[in-house]
C-alpha atoms as a PDB file:
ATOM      1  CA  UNK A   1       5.888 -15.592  15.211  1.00  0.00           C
ATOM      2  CA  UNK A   2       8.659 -17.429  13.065  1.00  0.00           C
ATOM      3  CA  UNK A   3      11.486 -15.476  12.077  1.00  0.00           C
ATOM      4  CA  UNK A   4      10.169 -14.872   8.118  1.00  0.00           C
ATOM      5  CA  UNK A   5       7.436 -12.496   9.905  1.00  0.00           C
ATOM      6  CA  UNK A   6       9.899 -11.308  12.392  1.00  0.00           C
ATOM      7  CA  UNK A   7      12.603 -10.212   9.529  1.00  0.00           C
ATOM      8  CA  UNK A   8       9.317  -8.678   7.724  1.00  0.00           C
ATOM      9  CA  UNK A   9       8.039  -6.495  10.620  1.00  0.00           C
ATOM     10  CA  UNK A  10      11.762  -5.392  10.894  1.00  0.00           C
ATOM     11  CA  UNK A  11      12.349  -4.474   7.230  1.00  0.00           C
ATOM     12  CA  UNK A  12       8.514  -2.734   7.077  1.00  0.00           C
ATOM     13  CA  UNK A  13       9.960  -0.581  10.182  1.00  0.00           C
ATOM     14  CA  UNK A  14      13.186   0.459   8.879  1.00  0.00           C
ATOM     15  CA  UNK A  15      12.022   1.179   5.424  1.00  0.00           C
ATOM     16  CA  UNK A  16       9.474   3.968   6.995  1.00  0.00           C
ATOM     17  CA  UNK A  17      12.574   5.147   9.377  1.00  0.00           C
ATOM     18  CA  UNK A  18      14.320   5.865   6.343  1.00  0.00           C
ATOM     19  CA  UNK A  19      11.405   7.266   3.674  1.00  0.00           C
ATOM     20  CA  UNK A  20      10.772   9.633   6.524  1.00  0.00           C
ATOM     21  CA  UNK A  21       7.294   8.010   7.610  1.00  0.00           C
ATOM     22  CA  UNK A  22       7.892   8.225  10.950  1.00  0.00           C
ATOM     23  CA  UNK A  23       9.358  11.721  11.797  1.00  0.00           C
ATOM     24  CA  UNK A  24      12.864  12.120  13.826  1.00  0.00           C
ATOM     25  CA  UNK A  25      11.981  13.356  17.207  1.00  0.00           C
ATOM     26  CA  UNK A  26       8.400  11.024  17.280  1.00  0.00           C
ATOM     27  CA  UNK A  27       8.076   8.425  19.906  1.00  0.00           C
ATOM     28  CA  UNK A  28       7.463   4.875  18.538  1.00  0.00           C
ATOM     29  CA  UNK A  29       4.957   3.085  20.860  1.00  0.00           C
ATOM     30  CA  UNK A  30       5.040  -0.800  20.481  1.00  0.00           C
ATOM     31  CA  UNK A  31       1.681  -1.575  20.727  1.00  0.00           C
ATOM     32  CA  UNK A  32       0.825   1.453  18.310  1.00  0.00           C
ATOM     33  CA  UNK A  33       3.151  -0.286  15.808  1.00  0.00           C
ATOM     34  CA  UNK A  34       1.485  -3.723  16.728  1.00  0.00           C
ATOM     35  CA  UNK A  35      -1.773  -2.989  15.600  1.00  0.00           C
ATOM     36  CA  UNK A  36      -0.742  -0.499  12.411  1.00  0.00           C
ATOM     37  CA  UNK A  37       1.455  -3.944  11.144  1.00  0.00           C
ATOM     38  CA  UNK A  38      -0.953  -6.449  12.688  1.00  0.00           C
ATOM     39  CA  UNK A  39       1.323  -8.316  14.696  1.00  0.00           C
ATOM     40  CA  UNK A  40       1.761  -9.093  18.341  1.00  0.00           C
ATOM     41  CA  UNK A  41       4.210  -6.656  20.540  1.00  0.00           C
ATOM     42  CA  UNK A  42       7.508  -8.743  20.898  1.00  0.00           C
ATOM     43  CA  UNK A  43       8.389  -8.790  17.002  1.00  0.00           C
ATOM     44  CA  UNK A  44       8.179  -5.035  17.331  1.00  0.00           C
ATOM     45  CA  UNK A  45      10.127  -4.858  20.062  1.00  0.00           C
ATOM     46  CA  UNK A  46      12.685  -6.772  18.699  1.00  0.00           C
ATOM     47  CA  UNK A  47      12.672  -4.701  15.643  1.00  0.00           C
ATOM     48  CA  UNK A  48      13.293  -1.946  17.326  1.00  0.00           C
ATOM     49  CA  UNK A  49      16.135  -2.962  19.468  1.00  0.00           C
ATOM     50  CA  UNK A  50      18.066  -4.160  16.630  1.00  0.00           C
ATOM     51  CA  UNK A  51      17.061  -0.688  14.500  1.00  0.00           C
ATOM     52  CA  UNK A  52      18.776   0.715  17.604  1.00  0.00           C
ATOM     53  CA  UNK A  53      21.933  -1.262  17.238  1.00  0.00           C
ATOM     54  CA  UNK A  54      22.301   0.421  13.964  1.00  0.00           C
ATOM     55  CA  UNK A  55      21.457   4.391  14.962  1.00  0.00           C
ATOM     56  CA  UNK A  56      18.020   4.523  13.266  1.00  0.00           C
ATOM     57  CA  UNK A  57      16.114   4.655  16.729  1.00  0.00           C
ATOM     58  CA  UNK A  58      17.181   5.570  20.317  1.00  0.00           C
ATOM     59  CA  UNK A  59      16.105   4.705  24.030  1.00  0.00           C
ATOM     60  CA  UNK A  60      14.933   7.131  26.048  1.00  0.00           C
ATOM     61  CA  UNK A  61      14.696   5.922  30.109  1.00  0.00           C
ATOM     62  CA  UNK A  62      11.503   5.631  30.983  1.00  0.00           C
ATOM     63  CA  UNK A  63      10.163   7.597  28.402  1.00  0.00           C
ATOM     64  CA  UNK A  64      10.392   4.688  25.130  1.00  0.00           C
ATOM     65  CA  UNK A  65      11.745   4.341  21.511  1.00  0.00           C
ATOM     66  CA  UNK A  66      11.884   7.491  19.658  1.00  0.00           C
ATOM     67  CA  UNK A  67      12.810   8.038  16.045  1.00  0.00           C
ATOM     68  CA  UNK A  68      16.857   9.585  15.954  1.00  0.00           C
ATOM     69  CA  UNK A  69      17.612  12.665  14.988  1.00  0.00           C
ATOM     70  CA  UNK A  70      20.039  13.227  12.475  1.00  0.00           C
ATOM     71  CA  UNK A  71      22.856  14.964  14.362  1.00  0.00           C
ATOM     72  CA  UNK A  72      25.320  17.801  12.441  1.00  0.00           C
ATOM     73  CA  UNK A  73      28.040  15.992  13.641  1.00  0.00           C
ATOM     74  CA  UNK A  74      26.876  12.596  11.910  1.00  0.00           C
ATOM     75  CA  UNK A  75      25.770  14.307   8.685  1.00  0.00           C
ATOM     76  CA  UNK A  76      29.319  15.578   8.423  1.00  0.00           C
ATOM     77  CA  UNK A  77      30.514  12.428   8.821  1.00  0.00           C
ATOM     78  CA  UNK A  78      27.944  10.801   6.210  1.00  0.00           C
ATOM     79  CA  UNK A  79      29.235  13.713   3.760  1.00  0.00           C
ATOM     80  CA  UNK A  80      32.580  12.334   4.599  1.00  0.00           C
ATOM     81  CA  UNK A  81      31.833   9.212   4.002  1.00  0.00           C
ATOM     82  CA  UNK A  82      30.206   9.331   0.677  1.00  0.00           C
ATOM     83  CA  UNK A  83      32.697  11.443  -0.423  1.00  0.00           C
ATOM     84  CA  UNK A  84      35.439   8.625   0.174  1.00  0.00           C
ATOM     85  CA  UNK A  85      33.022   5.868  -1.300  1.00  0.00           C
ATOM     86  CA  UNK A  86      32.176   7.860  -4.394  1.00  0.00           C
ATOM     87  CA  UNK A  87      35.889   9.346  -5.195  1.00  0.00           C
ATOM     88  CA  UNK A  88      36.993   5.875  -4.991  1.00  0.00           C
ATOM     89  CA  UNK A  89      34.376   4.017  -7.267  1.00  0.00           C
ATOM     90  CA  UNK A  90      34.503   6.938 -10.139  1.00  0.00           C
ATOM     91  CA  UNK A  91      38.201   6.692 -10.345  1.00  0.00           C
ATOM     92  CA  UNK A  92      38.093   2.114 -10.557  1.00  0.00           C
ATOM     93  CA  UNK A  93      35.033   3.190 -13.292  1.00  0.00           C
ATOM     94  CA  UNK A  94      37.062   5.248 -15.429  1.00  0.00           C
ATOM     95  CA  UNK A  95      39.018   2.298 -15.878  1.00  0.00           C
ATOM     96  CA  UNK A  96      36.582  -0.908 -15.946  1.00  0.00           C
ATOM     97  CA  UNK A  97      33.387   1.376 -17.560  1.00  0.00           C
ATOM     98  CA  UNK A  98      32.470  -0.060 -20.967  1.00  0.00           C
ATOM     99  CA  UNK A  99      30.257   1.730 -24.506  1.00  0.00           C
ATOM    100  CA  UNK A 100      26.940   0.905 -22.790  1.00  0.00           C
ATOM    101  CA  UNK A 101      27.370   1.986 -19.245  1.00  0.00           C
ATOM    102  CA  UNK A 102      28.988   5.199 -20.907  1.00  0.00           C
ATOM    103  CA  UNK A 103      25.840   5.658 -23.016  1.00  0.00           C
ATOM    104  CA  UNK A 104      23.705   5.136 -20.189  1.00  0.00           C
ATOM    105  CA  UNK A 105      25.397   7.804 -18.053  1.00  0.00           C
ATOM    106  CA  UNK A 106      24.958  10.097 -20.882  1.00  0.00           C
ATOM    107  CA  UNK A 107      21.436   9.254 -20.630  1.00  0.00           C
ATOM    108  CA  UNK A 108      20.882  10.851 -17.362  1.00  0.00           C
ATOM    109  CA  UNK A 109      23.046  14.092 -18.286  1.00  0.00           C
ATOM    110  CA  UNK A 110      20.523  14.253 -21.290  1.00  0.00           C
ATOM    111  CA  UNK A 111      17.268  14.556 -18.972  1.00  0.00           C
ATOM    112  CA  UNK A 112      19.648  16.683 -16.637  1.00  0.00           C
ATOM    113  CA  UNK A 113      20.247  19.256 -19.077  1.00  0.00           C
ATOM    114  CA  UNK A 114      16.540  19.049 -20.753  1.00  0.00           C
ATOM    115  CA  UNK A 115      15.124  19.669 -17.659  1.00  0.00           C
ATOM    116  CA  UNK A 116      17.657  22.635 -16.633  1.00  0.00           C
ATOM    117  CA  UNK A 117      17.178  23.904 -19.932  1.00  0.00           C
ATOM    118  CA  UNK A 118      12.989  24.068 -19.583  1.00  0.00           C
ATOM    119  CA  UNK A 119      13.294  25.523 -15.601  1.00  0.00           C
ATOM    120  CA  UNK A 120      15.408  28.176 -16.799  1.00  0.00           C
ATOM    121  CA  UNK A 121      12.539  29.025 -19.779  1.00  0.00           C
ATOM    122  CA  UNK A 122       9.554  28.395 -17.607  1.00  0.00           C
ATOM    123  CA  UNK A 123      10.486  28.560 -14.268  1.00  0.00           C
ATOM    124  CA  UNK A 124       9.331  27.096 -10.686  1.00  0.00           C
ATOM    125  CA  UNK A 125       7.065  29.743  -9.456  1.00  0.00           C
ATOM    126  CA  UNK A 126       4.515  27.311  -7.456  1.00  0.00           C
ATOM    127  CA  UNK A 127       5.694  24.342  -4.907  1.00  0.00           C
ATOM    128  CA  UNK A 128       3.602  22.008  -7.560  1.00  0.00           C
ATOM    129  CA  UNK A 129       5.461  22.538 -10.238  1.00  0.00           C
ATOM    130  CA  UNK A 130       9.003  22.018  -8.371  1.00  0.00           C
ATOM    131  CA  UNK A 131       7.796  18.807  -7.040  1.00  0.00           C
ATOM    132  CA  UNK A 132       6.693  17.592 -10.045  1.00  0.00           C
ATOM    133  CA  UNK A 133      10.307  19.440 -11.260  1.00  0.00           C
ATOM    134  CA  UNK A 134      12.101  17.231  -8.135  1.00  0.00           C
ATOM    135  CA  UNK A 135       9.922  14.051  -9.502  1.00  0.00           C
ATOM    136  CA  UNK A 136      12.141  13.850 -12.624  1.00  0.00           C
ATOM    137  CA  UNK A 137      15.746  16.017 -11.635  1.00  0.00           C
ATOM    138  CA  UNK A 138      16.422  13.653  -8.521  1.00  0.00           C
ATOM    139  CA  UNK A 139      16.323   9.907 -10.464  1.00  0.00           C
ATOM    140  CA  UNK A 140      18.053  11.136 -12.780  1.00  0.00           C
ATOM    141  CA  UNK A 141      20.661  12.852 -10.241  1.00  0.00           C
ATOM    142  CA  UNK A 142      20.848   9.779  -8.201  1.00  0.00           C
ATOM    143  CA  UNK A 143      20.931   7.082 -11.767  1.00  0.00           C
ATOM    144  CA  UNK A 144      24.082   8.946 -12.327  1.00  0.00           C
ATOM    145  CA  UNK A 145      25.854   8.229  -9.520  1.00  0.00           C
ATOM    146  CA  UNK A 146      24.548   4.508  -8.766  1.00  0.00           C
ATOM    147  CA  UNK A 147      25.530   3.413 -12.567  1.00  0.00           C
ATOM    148  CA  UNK A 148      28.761   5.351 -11.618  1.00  0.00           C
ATOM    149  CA  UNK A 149      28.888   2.876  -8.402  1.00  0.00           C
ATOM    150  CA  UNK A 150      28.142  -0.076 -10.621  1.00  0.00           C
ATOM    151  CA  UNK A 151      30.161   0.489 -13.073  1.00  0.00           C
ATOM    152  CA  UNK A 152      33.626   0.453 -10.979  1.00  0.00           C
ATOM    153  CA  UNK A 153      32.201  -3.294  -9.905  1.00  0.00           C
ATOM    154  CA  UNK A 154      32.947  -2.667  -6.137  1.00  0.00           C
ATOM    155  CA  UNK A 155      29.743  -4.650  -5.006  1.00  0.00           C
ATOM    156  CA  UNK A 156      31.097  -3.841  -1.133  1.00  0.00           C
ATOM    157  CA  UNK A 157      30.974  -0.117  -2.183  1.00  0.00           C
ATOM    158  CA  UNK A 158      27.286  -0.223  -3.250  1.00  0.00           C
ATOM    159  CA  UNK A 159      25.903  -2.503  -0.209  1.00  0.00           C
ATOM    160  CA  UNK A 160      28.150  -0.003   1.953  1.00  0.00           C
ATOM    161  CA  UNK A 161      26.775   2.945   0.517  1.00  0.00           C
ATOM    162  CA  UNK A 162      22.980   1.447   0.814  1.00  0.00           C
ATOM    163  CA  UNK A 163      23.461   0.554   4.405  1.00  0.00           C
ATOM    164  CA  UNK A 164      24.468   3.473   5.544  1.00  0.00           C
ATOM    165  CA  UNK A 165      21.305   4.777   3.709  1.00  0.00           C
ATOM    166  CA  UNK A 166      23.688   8.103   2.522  1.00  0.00           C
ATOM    167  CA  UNK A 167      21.832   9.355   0.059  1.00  0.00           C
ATOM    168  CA  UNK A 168      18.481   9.527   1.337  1.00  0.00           C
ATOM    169  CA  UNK A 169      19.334  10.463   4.827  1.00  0.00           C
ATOM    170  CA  UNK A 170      21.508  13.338   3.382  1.00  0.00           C
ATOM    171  CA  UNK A 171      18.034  13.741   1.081  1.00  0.00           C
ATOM    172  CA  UNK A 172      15.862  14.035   3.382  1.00  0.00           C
ATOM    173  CA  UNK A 173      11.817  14.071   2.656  1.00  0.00           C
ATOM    174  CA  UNK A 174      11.032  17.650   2.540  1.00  0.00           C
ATOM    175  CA  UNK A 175      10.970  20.098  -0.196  1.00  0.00           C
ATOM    176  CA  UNK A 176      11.834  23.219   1.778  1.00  0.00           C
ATOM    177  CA  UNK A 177      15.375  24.781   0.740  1.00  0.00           C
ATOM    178  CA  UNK A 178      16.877  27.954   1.019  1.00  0.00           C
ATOM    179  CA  UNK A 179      16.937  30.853  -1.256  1.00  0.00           C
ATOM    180  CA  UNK A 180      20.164  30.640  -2.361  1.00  0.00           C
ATOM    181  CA  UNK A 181      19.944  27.015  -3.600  1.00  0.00           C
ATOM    182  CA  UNK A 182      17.621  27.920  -6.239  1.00  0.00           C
ATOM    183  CA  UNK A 183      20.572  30.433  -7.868  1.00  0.00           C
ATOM    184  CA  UNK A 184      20.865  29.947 -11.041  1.00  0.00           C
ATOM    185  CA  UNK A 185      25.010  30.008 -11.560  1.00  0.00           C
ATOM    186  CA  UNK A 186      25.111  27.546  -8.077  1.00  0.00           C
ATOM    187  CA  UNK A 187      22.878  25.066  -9.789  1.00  0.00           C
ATOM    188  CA  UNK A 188      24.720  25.534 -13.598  1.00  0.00           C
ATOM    189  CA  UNK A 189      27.511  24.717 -11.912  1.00  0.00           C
ATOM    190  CA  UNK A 190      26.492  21.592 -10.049  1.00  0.00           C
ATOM    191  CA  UNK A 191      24.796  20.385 -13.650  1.00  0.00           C
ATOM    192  CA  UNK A 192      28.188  21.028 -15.291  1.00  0.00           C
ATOM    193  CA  UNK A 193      30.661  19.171 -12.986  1.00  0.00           C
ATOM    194  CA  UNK A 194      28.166  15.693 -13.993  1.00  0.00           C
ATOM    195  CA  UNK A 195      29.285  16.711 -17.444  1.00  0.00           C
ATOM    196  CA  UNK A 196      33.066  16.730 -15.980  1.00  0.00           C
ATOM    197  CA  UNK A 197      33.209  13.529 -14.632  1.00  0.00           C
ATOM    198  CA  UNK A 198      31.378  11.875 -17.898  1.00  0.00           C
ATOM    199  CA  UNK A 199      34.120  13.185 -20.206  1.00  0.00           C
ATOM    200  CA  UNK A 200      36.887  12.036 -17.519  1.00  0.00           C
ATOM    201  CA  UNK A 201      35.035   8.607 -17.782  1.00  0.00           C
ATOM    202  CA  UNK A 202      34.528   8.635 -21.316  1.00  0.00           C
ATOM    203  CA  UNK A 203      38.607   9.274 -21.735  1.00  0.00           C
ATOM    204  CA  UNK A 204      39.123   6.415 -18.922  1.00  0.00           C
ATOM    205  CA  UNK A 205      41.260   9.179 -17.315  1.00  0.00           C
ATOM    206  CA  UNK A 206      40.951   7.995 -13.301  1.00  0.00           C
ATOM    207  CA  UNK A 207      42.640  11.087 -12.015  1.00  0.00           C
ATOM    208  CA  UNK A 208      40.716  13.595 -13.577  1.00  0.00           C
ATOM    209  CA  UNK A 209      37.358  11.790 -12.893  1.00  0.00           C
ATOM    210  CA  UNK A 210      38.535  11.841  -9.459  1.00  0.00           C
ATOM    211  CA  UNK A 211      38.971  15.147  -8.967  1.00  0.00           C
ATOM    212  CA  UNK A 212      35.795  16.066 -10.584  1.00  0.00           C
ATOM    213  CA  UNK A 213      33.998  14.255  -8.059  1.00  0.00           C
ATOM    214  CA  UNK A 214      35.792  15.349  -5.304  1.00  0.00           C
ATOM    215  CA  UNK A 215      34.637  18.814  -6.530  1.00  0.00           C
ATOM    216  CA  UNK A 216      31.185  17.841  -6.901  1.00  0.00           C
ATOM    217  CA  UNK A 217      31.112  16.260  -3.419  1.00  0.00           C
ATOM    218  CA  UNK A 218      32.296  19.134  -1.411  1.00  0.00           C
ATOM    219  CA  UNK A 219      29.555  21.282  -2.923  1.00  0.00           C
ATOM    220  CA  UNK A 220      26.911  18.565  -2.372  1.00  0.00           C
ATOM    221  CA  UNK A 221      28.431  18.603   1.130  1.00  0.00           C
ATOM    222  CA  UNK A 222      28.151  22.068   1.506  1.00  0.00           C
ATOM    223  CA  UNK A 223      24.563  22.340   0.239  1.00  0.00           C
ATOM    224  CA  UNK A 224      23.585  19.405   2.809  1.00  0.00           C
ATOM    225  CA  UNK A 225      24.975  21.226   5.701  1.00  0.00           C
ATOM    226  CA  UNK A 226      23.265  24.702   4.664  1.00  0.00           C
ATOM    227  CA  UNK A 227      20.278  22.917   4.427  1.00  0.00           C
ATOM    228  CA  UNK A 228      20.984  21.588   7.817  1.00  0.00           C
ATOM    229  CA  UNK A 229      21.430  24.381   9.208  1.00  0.00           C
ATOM    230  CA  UNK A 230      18.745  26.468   7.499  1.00  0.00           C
ATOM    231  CA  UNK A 231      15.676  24.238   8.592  1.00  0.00           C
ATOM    232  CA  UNK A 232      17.053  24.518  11.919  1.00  0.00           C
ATOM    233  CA  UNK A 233      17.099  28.328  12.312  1.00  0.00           C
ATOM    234  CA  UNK A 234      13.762  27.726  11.050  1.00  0.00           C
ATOM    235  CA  UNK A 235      13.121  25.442  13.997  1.00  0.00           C
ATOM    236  CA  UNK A 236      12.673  22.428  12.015  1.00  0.00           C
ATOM    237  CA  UNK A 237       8.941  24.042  11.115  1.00  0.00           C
ATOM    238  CA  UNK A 238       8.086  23.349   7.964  1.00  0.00           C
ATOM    239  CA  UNK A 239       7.725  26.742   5.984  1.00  0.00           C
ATOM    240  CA  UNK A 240       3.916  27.800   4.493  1.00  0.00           C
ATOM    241  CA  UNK A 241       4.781  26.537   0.910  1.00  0.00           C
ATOM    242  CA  UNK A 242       6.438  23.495   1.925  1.00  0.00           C
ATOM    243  CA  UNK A 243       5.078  20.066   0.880  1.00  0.00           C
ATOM    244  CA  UNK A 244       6.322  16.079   1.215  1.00  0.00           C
ATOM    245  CA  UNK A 245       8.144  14.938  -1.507  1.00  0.00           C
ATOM    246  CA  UNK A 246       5.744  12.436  -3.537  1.00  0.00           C
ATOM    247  CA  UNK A 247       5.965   8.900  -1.495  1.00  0.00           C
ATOM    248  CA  UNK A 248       6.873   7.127  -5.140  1.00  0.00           C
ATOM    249  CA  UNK A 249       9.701   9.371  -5.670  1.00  0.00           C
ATOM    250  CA  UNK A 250      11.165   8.741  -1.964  1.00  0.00           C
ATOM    251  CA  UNK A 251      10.260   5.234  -2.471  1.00  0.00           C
ATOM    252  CA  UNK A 252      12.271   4.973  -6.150  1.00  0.00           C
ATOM    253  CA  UNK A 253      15.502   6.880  -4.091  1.00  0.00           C
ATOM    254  CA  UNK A 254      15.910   4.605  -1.663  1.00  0.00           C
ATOM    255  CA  UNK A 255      15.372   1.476  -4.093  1.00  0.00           C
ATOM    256  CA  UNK A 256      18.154   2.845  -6.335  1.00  0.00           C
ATOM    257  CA  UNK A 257      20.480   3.335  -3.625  1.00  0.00           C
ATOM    258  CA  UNK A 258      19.573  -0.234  -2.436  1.00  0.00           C
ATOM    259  CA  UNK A 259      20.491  -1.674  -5.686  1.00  0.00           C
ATOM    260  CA  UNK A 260      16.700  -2.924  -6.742  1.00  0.00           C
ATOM    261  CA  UNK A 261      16.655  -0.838  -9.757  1.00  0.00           C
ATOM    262  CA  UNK A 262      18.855  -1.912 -12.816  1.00  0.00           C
ATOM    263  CA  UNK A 263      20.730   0.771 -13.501  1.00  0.00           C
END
């Protein structure tokens, strides 16, 4: 196999380690993987050592390759992480930003607010409707804070940020959440610190657009850890009501993040 089909077989792997595909905790079996690509078994395994090397897949002895679970300890530190990245890139963006990336931001507050405006009037009493809810409220979330990203110009910030696959690792696939995230002042509040860092942008004031972020990413830090912890008292079972976020809308997360949306 030349290395243009290698590089594909590894790429078609660690795209379904990251949309959640394969589940963390499920064993990846070589020549299972062989025949669902249609390739022989050494690309595979070579795919999988190298998505090894980089924490998406670990070794067991004698037992094989096994999807890696996300540990607290390492979802702290990807909190931590993103925090530094995006604190960084909204302060350089309050200075570089220009008309049309401002207008574009404002673009995504606009569906932001629409959309918070019509849950509050009509609610999300079945799981359909806050999928369909999650289908719009997350690109628009996430085109926020990737045009933020572009707009400081720090291309090492957004390949860094991609890499470490931050956003939809802290994401996740599921729809399951606890109680408390659907309160009503907790999610006002979240809405209204994106408005915060637009008008810091908009008066190219780097300190306040800073700190606005910094706010914002402690409680997005905080709501990934409860999270964490939540579906883990539940035994990582997925609850009755539960469903998969829809494959396109995983698929359009991790594309933004990965830069192959203009933003």
């Amino acid at each position: 196999m030349d290395t243009v089909s290698k590089s594909k077989v590894y790429k078609y792997l660690r795209q379904r380690l990251i949309d959640g595909t394969y589940l963390p905790g499920s064993r990846l079996s070589a020549a299972g993987l062989a025949r669902e690509i249609g390739t022989s078994h050494i690309p595979v395994r070579e795919a999988l050592s190298r998505l090894q090397s980089e924490g998406l897949v670990e070794q067991k002895p004698k037992r094989g390759a096994f999807v890696r679970r996300l540990r607290r300890r390492e979802l702290v530190e990807l909190i931590e992480f993103r925090k530094v990245i995006e604190c960084n890139a909204v302060a350089q963006a309050a200075q570089r930003i220009t008309d049309k990336e401002l207008v574009e931001l404002g673009k995504h507050i606009d569906i932001m607010r629409k959309l918070w405006v019509k849950r509050d009037k009509s609610g999300l009493e079945t799981e359909r409707k806050r999928l369909d809810w999650l289908g719009r409220i997350v690109p628009a979330d996430m085109g926020f804070h990737m045009g933020i990203l572009h707009a400081a110009g720090n291309q090492y910030a957004i390949k860094a940020l991609g890499e470490a696959n931050v956003m939809t690792r802290m994401f996740g696939r599921r729809s399951d959440v606890p109680a408390d995230w659907d309160d009503r002042s907790n999610q006002w509040n979240n809405f209204e610190v994106h408005v915060e860092i637009l008008q810091a942008l908009r008066q190219h004031d780097p300190k306040a657009a800073r700190r606005a972020m910094a706010m914002h990413m402690k409680r997005a830090g905080n709501n990934a850890l409860n999270r964490f912890d939540w579906l883990n008292d539940q035994g990582n079972l997925r609850m009755p009501s539960a469903e998969e976020l829809p494959e396109s809308l995983v698929d359009e997360i991790s594309e933004m993040e990965h830069g192959k949306k203009k933003q």
